[in-house]
PDB file of N, CA and C in Angstrom:
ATOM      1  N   UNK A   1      13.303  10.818   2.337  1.00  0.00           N
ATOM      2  CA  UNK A   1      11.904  10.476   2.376  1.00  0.00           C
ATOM      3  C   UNK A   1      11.474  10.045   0.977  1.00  0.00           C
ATOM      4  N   UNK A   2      10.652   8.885   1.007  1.00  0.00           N
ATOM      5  CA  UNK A   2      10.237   8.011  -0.376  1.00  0.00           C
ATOM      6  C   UNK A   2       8.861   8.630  -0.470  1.00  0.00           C
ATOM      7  N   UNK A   3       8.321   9.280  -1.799  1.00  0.00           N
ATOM      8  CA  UNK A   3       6.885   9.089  -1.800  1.00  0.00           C
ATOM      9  C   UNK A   3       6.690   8.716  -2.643  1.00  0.00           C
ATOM     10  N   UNK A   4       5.321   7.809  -3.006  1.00  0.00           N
ATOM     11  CA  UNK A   4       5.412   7.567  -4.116  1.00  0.00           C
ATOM     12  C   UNK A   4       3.482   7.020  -4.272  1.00  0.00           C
ATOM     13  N   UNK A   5       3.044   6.996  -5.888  1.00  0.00           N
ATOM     14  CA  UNK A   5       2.148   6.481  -5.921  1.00  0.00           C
ATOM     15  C   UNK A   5       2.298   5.684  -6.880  1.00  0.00           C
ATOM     16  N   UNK A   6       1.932   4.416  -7.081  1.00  0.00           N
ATOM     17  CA  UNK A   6       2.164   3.191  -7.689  1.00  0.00           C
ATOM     18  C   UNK A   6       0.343   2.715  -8.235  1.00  0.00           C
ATOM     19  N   UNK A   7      -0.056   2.226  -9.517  1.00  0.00           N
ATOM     20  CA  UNK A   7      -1.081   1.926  -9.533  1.00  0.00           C
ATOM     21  C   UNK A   7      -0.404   0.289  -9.887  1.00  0.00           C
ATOM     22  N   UNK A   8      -1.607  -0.704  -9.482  1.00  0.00           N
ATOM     23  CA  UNK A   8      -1.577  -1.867  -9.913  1.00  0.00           C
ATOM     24  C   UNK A   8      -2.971  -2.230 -10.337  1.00  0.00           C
ATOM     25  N   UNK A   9      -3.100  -3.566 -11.241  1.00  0.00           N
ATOM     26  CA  UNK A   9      -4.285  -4.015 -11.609  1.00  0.00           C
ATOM     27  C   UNK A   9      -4.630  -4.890 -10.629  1.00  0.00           C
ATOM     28  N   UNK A  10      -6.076  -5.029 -10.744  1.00  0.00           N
ATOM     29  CA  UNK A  10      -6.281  -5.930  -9.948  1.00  0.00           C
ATOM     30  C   UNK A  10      -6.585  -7.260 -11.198  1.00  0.00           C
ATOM     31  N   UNK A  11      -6.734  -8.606 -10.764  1.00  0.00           N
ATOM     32  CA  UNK A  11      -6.809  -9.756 -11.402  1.00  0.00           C
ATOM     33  C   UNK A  11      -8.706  -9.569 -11.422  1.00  0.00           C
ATOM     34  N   UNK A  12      -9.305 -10.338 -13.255  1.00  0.00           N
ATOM     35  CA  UNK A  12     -10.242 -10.418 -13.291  1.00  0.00           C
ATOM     36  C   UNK A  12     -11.269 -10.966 -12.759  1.00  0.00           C
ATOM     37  N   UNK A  13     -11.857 -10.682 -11.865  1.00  0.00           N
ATOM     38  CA  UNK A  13     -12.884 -11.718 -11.100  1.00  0.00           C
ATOM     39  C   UNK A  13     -12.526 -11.435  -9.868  1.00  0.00           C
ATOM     40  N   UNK A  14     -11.208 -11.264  -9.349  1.00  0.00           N
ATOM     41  CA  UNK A  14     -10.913 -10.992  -7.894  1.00  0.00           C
ATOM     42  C   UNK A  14     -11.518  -9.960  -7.101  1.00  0.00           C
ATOM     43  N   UNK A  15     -12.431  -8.827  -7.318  1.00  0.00           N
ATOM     44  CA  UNK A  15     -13.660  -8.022  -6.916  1.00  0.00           C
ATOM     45  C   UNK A  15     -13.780  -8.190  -5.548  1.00  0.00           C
ATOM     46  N   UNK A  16     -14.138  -9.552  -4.928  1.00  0.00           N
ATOM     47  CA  UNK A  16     -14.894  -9.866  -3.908  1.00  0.00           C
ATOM     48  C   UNK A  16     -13.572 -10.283  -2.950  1.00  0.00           C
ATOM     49  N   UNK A  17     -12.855 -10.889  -3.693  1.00  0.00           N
ATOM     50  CA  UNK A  17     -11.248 -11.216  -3.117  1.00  0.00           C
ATOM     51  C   UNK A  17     -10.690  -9.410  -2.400  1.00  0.00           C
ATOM     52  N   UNK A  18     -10.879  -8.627  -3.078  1.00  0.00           N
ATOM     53  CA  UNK A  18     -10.445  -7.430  -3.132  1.00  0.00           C
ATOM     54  C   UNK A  18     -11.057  -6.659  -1.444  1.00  0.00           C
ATOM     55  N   UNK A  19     -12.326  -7.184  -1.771  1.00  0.00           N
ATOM     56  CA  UNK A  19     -13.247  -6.428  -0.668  1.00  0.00           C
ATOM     57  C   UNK A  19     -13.391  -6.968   0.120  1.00  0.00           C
ATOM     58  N   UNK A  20     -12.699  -7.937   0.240  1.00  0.00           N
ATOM     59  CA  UNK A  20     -12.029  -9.005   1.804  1.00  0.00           C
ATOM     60  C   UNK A  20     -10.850  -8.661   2.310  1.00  0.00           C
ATOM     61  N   UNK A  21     -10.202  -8.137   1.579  1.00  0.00           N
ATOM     62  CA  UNK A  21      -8.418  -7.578   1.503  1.00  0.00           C
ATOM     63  C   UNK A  21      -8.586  -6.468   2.395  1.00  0.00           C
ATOM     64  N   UNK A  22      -9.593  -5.493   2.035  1.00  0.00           N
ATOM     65  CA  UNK A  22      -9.563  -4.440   2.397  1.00  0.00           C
ATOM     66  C   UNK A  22     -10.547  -4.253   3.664  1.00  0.00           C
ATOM     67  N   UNK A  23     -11.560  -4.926   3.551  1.00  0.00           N
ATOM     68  CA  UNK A  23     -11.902  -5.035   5.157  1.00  0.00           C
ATOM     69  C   UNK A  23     -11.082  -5.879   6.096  1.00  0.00           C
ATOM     70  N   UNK A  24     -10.156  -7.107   5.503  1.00  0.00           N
ATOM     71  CA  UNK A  24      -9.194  -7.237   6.536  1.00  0.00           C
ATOM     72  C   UNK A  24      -8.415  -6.536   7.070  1.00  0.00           C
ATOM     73  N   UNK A  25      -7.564  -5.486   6.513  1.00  0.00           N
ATOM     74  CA  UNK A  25      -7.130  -4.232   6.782  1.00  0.00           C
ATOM     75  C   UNK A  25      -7.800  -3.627   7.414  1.00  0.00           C
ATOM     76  N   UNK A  26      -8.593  -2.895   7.435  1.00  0.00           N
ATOM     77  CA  UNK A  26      -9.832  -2.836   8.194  1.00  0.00           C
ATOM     78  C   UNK A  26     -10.338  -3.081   9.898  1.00  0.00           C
ATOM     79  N   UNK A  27     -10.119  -4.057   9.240  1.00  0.00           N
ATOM     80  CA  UNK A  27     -10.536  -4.442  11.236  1.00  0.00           C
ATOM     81  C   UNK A  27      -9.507  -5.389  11.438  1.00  0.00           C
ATOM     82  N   UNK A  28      -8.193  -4.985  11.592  1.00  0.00           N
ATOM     83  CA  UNK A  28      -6.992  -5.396  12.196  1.00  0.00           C
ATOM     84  C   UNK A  28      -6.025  -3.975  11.704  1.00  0.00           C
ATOM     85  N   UNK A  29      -6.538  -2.873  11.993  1.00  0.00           N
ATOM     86  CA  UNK A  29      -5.714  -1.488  11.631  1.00  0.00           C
ATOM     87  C   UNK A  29      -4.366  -1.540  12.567  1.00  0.00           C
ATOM     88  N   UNK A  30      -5.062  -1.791  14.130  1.00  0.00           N
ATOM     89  CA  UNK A  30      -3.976  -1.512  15.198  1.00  0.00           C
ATOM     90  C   UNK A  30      -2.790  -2.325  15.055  1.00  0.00           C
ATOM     91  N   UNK A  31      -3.194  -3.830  14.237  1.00  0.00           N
ATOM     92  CA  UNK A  31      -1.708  -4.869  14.152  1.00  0.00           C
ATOM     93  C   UNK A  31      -1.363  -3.969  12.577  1.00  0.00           C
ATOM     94  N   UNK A  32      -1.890  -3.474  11.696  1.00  0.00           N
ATOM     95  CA  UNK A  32      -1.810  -3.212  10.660  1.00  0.00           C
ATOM     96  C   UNK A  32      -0.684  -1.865  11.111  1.00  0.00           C
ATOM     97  N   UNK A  33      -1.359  -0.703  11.677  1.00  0.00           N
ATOM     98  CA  UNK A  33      -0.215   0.296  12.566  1.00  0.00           C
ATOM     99  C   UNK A  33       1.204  -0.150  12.735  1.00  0.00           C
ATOM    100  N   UNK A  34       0.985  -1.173  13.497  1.00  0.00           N
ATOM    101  CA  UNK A  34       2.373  -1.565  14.527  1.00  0.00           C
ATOM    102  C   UNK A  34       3.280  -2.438  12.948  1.00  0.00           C
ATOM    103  N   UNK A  35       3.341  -2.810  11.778  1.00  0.00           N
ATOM    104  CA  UNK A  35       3.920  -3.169  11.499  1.00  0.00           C
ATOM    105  C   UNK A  35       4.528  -1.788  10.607  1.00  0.00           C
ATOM    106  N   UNK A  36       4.059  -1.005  10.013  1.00  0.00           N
ATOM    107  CA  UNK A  36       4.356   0.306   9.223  1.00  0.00           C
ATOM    108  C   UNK A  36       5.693   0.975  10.585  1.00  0.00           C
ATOM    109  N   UNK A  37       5.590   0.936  11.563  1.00  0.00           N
ATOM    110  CA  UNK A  37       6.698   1.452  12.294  1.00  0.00           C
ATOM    111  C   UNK A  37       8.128   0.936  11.720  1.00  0.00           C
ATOM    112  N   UNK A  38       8.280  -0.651  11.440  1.00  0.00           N
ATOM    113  CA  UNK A  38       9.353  -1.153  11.091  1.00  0.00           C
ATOM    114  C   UNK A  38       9.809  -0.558   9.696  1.00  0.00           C
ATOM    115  N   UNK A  39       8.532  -0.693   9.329  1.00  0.00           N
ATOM    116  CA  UNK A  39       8.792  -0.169   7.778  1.00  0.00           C
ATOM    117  C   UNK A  39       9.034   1.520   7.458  1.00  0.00           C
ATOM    118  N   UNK A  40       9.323   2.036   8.204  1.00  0.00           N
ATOM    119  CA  UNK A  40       9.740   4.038   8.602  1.00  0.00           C
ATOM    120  C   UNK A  40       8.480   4.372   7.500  1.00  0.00           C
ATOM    121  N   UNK A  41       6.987   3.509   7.766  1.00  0.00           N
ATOM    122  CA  UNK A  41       6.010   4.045   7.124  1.00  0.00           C
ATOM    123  C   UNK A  41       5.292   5.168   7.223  1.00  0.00           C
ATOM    124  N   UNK A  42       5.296   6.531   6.616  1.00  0.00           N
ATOM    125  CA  UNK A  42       4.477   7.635   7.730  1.00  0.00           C
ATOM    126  C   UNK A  42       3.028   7.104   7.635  1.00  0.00           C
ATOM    127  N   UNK A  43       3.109   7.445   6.262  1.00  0.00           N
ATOM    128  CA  UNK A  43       1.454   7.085   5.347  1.00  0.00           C
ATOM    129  C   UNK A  43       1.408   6.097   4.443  1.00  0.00           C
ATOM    130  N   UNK A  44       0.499   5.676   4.460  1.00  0.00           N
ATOM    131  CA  UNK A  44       0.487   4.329   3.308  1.00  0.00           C
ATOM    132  C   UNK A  44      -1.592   4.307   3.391  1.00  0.00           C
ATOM    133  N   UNK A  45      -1.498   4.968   1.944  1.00  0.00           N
ATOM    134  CA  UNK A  45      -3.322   4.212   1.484  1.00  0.00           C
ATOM    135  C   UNK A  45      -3.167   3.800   0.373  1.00  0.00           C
ATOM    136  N   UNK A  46      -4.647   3.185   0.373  1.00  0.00           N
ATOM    137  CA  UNK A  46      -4.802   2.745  -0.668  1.00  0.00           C
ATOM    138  C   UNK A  46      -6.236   3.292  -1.366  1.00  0.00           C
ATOM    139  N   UNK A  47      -6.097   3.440  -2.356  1.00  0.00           N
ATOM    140  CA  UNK A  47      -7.426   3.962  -3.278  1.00  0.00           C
ATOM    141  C   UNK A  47      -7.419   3.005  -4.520  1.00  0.00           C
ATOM    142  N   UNK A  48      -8.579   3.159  -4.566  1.00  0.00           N
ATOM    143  CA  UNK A  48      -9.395   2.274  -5.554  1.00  0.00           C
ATOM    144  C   UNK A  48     -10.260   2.814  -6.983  1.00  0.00           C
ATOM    145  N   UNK A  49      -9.900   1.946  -8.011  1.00  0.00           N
ATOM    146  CA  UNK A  49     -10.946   2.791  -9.174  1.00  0.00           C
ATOM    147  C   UNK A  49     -11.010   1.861 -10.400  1.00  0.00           C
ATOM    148  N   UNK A  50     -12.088   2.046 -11.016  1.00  0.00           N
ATOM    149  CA  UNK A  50     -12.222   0.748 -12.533  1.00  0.00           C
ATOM    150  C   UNK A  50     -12.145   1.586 -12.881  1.00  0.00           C
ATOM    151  N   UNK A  51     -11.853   1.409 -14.570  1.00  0.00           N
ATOM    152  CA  UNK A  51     -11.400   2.089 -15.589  1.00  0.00           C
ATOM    153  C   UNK A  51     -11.914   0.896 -16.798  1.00  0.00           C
ATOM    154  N   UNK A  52     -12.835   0.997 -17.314  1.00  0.00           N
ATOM    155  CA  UNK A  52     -12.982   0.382 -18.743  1.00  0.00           C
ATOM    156  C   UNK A  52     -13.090  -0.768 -18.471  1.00  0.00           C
ATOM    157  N   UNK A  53     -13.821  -1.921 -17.236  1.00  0.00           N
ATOM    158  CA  UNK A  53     -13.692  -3.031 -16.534  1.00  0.00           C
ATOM    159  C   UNK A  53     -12.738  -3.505 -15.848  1.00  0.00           C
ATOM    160  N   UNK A  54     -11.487  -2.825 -15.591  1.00  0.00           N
ATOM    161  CA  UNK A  54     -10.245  -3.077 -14.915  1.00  0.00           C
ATOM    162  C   UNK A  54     -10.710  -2.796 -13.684  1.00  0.00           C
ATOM    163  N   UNK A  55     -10.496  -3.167 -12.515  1.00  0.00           N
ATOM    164  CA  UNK A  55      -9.903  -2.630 -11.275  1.00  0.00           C
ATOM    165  C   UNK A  55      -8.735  -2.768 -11.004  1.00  0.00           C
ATOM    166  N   UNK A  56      -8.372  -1.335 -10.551  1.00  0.00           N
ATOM    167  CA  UNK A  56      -7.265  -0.913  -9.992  1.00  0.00           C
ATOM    168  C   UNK A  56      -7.138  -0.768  -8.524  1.00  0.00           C
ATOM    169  N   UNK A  57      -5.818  -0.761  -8.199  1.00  0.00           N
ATOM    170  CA  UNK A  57      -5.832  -0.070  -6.620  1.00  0.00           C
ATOM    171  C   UNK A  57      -4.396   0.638  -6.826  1.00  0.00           C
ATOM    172  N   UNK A  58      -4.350   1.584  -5.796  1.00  0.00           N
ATOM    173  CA  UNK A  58      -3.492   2.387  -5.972  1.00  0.00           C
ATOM    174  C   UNK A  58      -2.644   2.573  -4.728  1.00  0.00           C
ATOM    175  N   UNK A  59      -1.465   2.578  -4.433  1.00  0.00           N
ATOM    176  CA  UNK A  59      -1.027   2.634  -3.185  1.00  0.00           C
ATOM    177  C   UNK A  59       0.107   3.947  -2.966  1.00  0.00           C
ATOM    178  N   UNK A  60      -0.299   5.131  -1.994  1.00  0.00           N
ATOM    179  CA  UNK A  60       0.573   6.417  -2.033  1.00  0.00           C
ATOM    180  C   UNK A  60       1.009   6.067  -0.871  1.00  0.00           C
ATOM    181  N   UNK A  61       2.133   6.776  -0.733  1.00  0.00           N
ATOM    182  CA  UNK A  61       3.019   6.478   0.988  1.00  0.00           C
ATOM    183  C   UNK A  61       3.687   7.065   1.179  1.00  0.00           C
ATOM    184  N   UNK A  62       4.531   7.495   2.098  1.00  0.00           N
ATOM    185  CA  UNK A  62       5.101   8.498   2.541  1.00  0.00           C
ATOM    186  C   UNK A  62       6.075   7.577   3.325  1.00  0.00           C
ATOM    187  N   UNK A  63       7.679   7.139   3.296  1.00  0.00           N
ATOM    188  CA  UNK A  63       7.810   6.499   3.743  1.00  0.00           C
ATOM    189  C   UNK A  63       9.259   7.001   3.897  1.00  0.00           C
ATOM    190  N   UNK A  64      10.122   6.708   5.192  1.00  0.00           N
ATOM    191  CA  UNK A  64      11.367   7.347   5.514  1.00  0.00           C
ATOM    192  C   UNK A  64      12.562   5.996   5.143  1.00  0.00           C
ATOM    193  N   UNK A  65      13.842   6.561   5.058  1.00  0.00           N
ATOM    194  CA  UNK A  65      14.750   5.778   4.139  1.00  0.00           C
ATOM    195  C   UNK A  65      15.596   4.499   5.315  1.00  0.00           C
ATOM    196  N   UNK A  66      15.606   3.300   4.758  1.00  0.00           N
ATOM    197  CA  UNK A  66      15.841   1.858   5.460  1.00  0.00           C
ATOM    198  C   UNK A  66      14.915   1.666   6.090  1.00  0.00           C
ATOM    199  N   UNK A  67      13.925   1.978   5.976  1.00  0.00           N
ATOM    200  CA  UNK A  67      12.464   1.168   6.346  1.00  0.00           C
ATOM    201  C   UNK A  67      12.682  -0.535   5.639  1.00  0.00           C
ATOM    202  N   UNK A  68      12.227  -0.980   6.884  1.00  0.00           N
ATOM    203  CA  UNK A  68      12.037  -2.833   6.218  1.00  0.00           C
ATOM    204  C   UNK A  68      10.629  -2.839   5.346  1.00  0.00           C
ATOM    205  N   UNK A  69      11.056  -3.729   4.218  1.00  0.00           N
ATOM    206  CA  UNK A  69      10.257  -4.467   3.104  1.00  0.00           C
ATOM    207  C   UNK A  69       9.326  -5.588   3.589  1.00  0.00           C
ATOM    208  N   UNK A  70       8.170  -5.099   3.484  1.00  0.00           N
ATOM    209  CA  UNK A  70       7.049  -5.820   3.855  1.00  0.00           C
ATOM    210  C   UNK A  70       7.006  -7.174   3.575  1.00  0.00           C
ATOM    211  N   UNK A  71       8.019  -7.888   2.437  1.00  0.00           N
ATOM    212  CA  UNK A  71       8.532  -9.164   2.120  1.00  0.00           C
ATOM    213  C   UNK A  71       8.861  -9.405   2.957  1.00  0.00           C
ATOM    214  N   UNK A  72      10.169  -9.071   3.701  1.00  0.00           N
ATOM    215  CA  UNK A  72      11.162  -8.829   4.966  1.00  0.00           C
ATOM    216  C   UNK A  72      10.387  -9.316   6.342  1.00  0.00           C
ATOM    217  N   UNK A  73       9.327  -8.795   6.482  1.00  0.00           N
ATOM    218  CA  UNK A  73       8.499  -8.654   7.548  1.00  0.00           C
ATOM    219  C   UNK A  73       8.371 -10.136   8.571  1.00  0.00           C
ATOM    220  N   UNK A  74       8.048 -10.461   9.275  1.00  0.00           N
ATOM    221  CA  UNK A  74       7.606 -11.633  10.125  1.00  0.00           C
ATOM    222  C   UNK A  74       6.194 -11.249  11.163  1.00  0.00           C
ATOM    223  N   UNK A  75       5.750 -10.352  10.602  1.00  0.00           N
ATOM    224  CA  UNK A  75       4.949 -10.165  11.589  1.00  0.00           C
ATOM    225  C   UNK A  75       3.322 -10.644  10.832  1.00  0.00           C
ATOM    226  N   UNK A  76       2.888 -11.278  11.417  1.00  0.00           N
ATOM    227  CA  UNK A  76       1.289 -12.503  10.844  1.00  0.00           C
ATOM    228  C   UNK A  76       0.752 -11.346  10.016  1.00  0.00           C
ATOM    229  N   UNK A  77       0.394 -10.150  10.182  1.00  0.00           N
ATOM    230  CA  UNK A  77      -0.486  -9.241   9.279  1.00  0.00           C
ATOM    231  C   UNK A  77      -0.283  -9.249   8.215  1.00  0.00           C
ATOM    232  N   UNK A  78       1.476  -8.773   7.927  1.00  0.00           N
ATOM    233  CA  UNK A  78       2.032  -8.502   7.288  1.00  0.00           C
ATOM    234  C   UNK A  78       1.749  -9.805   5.797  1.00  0.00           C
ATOM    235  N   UNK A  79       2.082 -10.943   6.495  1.00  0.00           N
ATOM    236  CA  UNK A  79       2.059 -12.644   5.959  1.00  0.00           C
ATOM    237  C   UNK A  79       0.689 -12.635   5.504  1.00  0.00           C
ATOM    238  N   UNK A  80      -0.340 -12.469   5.701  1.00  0.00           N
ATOM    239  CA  UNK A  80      -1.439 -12.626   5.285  1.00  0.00           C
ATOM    240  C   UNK A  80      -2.088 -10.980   4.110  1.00  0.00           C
ATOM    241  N   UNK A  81      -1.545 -10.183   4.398  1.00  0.00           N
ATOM    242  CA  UNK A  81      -1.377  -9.101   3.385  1.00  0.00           C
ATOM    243  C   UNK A  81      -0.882  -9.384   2.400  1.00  0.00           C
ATOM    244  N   UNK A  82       0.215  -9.777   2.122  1.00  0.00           N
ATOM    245  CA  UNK A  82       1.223 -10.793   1.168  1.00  0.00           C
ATOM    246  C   UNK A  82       0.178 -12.129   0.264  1.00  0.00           C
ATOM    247  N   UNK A  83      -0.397 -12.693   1.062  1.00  0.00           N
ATOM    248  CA  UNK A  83      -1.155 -13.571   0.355  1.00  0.00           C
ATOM    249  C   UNK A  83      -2.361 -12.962  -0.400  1.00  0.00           C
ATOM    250  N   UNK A  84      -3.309 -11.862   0.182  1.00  0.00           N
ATOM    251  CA  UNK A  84      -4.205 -11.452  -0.067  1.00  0.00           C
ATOM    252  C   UNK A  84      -3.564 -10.966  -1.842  1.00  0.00           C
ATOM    253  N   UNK A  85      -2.168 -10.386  -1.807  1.00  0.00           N
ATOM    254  CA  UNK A  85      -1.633  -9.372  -2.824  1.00  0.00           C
ATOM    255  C   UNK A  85      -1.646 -10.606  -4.136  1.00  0.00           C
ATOM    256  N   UNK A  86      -1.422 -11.761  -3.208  1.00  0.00           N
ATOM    257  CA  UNK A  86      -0.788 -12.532  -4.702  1.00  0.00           C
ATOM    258  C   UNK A  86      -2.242 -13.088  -5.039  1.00  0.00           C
ATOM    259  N   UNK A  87      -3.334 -13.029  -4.875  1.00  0.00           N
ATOM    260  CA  UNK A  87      -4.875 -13.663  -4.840  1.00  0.00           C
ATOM    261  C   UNK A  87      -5.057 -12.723  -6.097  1.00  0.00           C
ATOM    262  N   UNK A  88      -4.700 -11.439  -5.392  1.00  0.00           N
ATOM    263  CA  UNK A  88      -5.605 -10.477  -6.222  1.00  0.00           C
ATOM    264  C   UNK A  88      -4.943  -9.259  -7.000  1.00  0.00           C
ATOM    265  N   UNK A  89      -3.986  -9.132  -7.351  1.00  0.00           N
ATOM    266  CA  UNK A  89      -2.586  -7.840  -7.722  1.00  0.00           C
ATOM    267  C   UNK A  89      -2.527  -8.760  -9.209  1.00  0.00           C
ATOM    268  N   UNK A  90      -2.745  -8.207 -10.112  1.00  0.00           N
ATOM    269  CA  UNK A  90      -2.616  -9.174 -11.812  1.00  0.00           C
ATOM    270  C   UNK A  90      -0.599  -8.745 -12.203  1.00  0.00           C
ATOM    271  N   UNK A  91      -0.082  -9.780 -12.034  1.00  0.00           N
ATOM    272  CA  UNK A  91       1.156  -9.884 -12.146  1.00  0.00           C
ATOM    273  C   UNK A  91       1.733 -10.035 -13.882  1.00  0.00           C
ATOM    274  N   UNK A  92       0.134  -9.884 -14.660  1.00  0.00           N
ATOM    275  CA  UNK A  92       0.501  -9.643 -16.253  1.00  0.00           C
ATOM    276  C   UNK A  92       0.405  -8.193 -16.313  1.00  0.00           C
ATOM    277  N   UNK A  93       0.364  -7.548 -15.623  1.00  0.00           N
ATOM    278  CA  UNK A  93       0.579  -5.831 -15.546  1.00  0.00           C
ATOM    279  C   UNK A  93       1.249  -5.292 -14.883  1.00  0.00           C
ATOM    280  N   UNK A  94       2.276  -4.382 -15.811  1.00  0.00           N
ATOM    281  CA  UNK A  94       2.970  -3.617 -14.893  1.00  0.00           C
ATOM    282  C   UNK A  94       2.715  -2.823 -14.142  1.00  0.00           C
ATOM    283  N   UNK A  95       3.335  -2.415 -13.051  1.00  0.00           N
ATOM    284  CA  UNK A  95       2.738  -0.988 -12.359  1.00  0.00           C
ATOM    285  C   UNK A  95       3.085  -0.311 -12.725  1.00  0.00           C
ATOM    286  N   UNK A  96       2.327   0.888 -12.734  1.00  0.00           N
ATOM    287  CA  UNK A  96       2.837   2.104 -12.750  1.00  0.00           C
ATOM    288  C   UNK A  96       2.993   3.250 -11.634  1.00  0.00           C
ATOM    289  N   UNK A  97       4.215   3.365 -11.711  1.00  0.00           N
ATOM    290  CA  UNK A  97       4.610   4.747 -10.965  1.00  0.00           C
ATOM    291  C   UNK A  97       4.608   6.061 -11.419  1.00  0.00           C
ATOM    292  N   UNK A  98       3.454   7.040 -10.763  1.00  0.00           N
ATOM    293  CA  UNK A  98       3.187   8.066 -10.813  1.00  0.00           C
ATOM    294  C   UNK A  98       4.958   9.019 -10.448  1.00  0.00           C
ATOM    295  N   UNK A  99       4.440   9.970 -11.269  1.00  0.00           N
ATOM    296  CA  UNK A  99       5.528  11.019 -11.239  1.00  0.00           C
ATOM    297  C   UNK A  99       5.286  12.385 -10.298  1.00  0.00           C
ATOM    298  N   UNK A 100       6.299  12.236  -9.262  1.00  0.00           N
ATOM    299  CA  UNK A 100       5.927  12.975  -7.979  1.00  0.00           C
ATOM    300  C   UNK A 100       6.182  14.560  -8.365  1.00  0.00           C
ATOM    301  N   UNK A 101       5.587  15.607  -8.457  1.00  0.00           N
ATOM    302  CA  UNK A 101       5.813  16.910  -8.939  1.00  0.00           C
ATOM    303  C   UNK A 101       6.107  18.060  -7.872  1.00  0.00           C
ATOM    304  N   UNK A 102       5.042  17.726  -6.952  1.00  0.00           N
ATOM    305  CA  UNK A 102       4.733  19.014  -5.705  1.00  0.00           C
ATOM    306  C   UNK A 102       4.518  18.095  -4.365  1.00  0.00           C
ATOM    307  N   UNK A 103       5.784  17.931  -3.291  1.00  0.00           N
ATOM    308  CA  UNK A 103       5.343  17.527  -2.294  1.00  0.00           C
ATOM    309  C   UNK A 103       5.323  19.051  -1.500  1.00  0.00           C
ATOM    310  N   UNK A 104       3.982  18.820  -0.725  1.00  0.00           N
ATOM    311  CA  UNK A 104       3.539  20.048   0.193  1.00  0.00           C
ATOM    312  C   UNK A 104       3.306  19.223   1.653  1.00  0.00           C
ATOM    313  N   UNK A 105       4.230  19.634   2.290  1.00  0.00           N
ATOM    314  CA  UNK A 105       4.004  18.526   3.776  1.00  0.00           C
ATOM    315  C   UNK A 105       4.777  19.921   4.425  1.00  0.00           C
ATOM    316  N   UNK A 106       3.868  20.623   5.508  1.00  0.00           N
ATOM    317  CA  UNK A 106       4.638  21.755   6.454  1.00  0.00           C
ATOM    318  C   UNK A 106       5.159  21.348   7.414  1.00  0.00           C
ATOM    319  N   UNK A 107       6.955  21.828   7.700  1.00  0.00           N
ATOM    320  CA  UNK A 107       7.378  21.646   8.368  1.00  0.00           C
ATOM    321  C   UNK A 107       7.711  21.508   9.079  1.00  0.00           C
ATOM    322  N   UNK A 108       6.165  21.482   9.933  1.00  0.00           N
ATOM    323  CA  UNK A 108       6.323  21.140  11.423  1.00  0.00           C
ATOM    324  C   UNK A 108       5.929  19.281  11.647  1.00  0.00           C
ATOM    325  N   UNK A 109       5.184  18.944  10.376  1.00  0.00           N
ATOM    326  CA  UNK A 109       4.635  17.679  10.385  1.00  0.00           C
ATOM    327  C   UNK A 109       5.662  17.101  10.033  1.00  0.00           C
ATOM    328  N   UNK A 110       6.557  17.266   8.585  1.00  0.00           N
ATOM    329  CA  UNK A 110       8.176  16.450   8.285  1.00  0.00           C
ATOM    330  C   UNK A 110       9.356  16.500   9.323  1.00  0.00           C
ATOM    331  N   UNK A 111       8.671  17.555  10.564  1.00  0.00           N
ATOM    332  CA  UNK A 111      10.052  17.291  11.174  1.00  0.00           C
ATOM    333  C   UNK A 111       9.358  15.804  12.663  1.00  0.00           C
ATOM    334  N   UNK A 112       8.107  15.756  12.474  1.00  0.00           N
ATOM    335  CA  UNK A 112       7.812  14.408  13.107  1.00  0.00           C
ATOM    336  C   UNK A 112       7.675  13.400  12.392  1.00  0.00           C
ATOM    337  N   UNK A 113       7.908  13.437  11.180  1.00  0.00           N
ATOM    338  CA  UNK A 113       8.658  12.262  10.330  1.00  0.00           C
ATOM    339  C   UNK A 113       9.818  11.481  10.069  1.00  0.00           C
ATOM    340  N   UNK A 114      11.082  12.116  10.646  1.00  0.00           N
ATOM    341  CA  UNK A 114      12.138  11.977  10.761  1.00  0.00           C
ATOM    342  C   UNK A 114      12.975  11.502  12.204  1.00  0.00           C
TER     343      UNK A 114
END
């Protein structure tokens, strides 16, 4: 099992780009659902936060091992998620990956993860 939290920047000005991204997600959850199956996705959010005029978004997930890569994908959501990322994800910043310390998931829920 992969978890992980990853922050990325968002690109300057992209704000409104951002809050189209995320209500597209939004109101296409159920095609949004059905593609995380391929991907052995349990959980996948996203959170949001400025910092000093930056926006960020942040993406945590919970995700089981040979899950397909959302690159990988063919499914239209997926393709248009992908575009939304390259609009608005600032590719002059690295991400950062958070350092996982305490996973607490009881074992009745990880064993319907697997």
């Amino acid at each position: 099992m992969n978890i992980e939290l990853t922050r990325f920047r968002v690109k300057q000005g992209a704000k409104a780009k951002v809050d189209e991204w995320m209500n597209f997600l939004r109101d296409h959850m159920q095609d949004v659902l059905l593609t995380l199956e391929d991907e052995k996705m349990y959980v996948e959010t996203i959170l949001r936060e400025t910092v000093d005029g930056w926006e960020y978004l942040y993406w945590y997930s919970i995700q089981g091992e040979g899950g397909q890569e959302v690159e990988e994908s063919t499914h239209w959501i997926d393709k248009k998620h992908l575009e939304f990322w390259d609009l608005c994800i600032d590719p002059e910043y690295r991400p950062v990956d958070l350092k996982t310390e305490v996973v607490m998931i009881p074992e009745k829920v990880k064993a319907s993860m697997v």
